[in-house]
N, C-alpha and C. Protein backbone atom coordinates (compact mmCIF):
# COMPACT_ATOMS: atom_id res chain seq x y z
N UNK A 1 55.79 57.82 60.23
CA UNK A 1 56.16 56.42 60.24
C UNK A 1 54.87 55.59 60.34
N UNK A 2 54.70 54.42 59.61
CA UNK A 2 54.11 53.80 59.22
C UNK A 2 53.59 52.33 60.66
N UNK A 3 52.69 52.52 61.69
CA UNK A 3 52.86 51.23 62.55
C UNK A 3 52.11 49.81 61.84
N UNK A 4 53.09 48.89 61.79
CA UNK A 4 52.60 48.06 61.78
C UNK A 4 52.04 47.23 62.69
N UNK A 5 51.29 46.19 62.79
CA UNK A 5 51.03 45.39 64.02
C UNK A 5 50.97 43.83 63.79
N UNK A 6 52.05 43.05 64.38
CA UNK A 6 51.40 41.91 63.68
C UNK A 6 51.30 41.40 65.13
N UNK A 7 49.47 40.51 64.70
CA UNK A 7 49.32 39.93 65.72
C UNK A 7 49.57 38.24 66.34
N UNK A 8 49.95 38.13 67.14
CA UNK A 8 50.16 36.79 67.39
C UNK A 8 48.95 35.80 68.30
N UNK A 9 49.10 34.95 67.91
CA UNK A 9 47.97 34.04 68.99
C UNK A 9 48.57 32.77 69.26
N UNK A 10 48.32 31.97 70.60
CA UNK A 10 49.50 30.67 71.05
C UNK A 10 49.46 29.87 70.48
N UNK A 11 50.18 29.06 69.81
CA UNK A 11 51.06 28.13 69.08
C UNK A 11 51.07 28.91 67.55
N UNK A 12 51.82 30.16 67.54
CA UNK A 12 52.02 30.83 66.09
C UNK A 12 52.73 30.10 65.38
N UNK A 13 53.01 29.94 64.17
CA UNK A 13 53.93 29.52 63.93
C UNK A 13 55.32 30.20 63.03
N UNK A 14 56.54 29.78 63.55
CA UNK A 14 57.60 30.77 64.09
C UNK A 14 57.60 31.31 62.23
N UNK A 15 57.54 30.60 61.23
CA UNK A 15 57.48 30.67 60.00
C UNK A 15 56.75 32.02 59.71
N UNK A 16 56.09 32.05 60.52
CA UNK A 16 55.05 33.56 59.97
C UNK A 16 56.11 34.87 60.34
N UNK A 17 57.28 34.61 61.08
CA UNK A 17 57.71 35.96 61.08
C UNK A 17 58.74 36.29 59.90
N UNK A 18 58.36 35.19 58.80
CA UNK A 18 59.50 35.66 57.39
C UNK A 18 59.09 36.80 56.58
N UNK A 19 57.54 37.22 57.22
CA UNK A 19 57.31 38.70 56.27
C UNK A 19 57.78 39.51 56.95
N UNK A 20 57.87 39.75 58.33
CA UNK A 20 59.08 41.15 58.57
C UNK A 20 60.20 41.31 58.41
N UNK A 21 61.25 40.51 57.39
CA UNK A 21 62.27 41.39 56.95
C UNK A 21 61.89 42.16 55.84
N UNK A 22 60.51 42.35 54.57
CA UNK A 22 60.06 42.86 53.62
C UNK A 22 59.96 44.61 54.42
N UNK A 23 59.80 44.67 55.59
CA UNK A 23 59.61 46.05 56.22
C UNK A 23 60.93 46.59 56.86
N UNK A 24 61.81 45.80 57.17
CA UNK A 24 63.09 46.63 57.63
C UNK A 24 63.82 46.51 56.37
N UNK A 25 63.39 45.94 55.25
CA UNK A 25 64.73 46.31 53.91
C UNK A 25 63.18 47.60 52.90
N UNK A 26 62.66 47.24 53.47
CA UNK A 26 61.76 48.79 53.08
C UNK A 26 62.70 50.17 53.47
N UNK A 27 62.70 50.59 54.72
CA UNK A 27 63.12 51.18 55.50
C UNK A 27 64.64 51.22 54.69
N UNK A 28 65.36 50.10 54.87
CA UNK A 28 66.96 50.16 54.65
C UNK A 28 66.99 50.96 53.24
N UNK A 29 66.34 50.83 51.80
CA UNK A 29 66.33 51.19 50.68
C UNK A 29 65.77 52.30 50.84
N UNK A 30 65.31 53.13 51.93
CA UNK A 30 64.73 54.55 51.43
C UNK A 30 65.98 55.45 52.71
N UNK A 31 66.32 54.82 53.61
CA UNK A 31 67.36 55.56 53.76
C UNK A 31 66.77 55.75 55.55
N UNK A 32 65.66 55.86 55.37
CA UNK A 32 65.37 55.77 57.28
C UNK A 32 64.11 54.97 57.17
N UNK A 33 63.38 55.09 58.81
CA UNK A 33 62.67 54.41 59.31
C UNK A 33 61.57 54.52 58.51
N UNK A 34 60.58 53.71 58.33
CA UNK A 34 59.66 53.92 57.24
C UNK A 34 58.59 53.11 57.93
N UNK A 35 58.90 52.37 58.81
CA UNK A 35 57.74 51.42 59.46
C UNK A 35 58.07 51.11 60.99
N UNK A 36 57.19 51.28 61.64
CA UNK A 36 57.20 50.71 62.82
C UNK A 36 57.09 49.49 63.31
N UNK A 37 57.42 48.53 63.74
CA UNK A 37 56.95 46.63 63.57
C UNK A 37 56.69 46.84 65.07
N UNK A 38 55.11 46.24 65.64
CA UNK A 38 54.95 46.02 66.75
C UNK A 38 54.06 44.56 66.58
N UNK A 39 55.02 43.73 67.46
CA UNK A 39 54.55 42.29 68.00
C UNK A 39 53.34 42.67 69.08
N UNK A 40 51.90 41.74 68.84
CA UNK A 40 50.89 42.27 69.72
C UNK A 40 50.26 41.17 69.63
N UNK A 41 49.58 40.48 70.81
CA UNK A 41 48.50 40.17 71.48
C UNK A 41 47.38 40.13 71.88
N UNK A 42 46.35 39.61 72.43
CA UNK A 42 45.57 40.29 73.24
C UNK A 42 45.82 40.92 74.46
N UNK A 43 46.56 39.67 75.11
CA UNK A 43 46.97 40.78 76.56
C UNK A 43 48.12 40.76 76.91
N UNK A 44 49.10 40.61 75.47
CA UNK A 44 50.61 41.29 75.94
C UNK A 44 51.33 40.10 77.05
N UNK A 45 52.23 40.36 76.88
CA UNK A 45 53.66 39.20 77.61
C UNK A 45 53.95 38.02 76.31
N UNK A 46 54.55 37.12 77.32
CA UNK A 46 55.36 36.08 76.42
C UNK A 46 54.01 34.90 75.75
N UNK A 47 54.31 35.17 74.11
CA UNK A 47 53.50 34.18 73.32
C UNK A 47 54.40 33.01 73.40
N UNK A 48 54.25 31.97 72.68
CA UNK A 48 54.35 30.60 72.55
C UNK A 48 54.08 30.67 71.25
N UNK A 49 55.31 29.61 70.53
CA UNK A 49 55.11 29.51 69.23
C UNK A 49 54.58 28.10 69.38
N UNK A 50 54.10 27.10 68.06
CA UNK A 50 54.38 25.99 67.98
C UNK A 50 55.80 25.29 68.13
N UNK A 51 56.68 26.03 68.24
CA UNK A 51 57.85 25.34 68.32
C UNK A 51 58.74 25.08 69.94
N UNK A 52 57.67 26.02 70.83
CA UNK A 52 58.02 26.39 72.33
C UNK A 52 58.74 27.71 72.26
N UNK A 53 59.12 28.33 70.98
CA UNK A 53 60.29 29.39 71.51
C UNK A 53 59.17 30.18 71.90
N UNK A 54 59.10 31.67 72.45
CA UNK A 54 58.45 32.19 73.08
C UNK A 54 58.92 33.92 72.89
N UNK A 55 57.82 34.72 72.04
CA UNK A 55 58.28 35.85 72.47
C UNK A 55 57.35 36.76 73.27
N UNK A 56 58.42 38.20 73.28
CA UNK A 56 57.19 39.00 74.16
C UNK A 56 56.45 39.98 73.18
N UNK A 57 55.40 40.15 73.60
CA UNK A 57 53.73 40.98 72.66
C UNK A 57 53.70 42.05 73.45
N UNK A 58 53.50 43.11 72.99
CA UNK A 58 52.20 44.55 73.58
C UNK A 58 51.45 43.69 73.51
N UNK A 59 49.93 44.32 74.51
CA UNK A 59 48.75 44.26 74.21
C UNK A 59 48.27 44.87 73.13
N UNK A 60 47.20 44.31 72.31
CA UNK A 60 46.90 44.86 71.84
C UNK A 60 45.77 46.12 72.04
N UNK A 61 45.52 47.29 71.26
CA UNK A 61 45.87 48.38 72.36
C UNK A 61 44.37 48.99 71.61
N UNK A 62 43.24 49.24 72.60
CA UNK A 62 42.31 49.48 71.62
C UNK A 62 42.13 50.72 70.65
N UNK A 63 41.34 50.96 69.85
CA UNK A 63 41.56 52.38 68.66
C UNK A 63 42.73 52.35 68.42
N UNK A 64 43.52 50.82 68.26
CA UNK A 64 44.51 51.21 67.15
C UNK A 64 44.34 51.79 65.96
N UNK A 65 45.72 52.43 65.45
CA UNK A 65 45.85 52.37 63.73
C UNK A 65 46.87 52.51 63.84
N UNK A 66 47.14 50.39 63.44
CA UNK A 66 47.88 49.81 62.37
C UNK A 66 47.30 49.51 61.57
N UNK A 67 48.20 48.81 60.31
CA UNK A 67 48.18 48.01 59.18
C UNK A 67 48.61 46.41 60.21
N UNK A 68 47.62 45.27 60.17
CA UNK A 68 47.59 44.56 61.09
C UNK A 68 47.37 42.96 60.41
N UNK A 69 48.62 42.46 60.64
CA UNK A 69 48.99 40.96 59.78
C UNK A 69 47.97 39.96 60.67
N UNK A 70 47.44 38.91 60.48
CA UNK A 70 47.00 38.04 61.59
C UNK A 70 48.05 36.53 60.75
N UNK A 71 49.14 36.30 61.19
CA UNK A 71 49.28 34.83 60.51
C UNK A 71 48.12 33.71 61.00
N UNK A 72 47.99 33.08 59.69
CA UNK A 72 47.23 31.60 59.76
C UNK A 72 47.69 31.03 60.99
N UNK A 73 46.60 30.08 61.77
CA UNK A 73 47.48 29.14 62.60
C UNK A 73 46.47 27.92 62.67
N UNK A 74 46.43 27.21 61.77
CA UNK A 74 45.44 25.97 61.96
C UNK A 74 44.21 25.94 62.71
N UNK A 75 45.30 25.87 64.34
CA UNK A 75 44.32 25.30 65.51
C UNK A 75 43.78 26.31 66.21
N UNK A 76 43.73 28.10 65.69
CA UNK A 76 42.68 29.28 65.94
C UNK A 76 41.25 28.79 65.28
N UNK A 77 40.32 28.89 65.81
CA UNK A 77 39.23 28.95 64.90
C UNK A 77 38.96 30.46 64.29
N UNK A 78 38.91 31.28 65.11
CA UNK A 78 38.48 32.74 64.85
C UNK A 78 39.73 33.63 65.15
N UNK A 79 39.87 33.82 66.65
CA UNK A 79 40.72 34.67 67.14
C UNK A 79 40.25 35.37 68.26
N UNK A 80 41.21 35.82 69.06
CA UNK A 80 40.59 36.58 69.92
C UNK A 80 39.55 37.76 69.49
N UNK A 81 37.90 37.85 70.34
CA UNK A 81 37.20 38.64 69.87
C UNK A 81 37.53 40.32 69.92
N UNK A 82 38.29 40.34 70.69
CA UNK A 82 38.94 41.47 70.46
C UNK A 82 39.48 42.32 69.90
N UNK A 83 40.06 41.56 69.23
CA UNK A 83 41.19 41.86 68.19
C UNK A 83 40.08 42.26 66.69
N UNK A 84 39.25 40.99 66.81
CA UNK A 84 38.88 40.83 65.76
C UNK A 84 37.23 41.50 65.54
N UNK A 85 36.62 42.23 66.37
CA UNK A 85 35.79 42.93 66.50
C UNK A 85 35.35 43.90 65.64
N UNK A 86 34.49 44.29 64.71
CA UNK A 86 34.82 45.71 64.13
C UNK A 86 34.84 46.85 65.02
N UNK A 87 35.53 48.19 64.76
CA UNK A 87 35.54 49.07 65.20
C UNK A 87 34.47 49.65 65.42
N UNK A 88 34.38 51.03 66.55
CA UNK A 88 32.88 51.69 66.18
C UNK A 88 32.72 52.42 64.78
C-alpha cells in the first residue's frame, strides 16, 4: 500500500482537500486498498483551516516515505523547516 501524506499548515485552505477523493476512487476501481491517506503536520493535533473548521494531523514523522502533497496557502512563506528540509 501506497502512503500518502498530505501536509497541512494553519489557515489551509479547506478547498485543498478536493484531491483526496482521486485516491479513495483509485482504491474503489481496483477492488482494495491501494493508498494510504495520512493528514500530517509538523507537530500533529488539531490544524485550523481558513475557514475555522479544524482537523486532527499526525506529526509529521521523520525518514518518512510518502508521496507528500503540500497545498498552496498564500500566507505560508516557506513552510515549516522541517518538513521541508532535504533528507540526508
Amino acid at each position: 500500500m501506497r502512503r500518502i501524506g498530505f501536509v497541512l499548515t494553519p489557515g489551509f485552505h479547506v478547498m485543498s482537500f478536493a484531491a483526496l477523493p482521486v485516491f479513495e476512487y483509485a482504491s474503489k476501481e481496483i477492488g482494495e486498498p491501494v493508498y494510504d491517506l495520512h493528514l500530517l503536520s509538523e507537530t500533529g493535533g488539531l490544524m485550523g483551516s481558513s475557514i475555522g473548521v479544524s482537523v486532527v494531523t499526525e506529526p509529521f514523522p521523520h525518514g518518512f516515505r510518502y508521496a507528500v502533497f503540500l497545498p498552496w496557502h498564500r500566507t505560508v512563506d516557506a513552510g515549516p523547516d522541517r518538513i521541508l528540509a532535504p533528507g540526508p
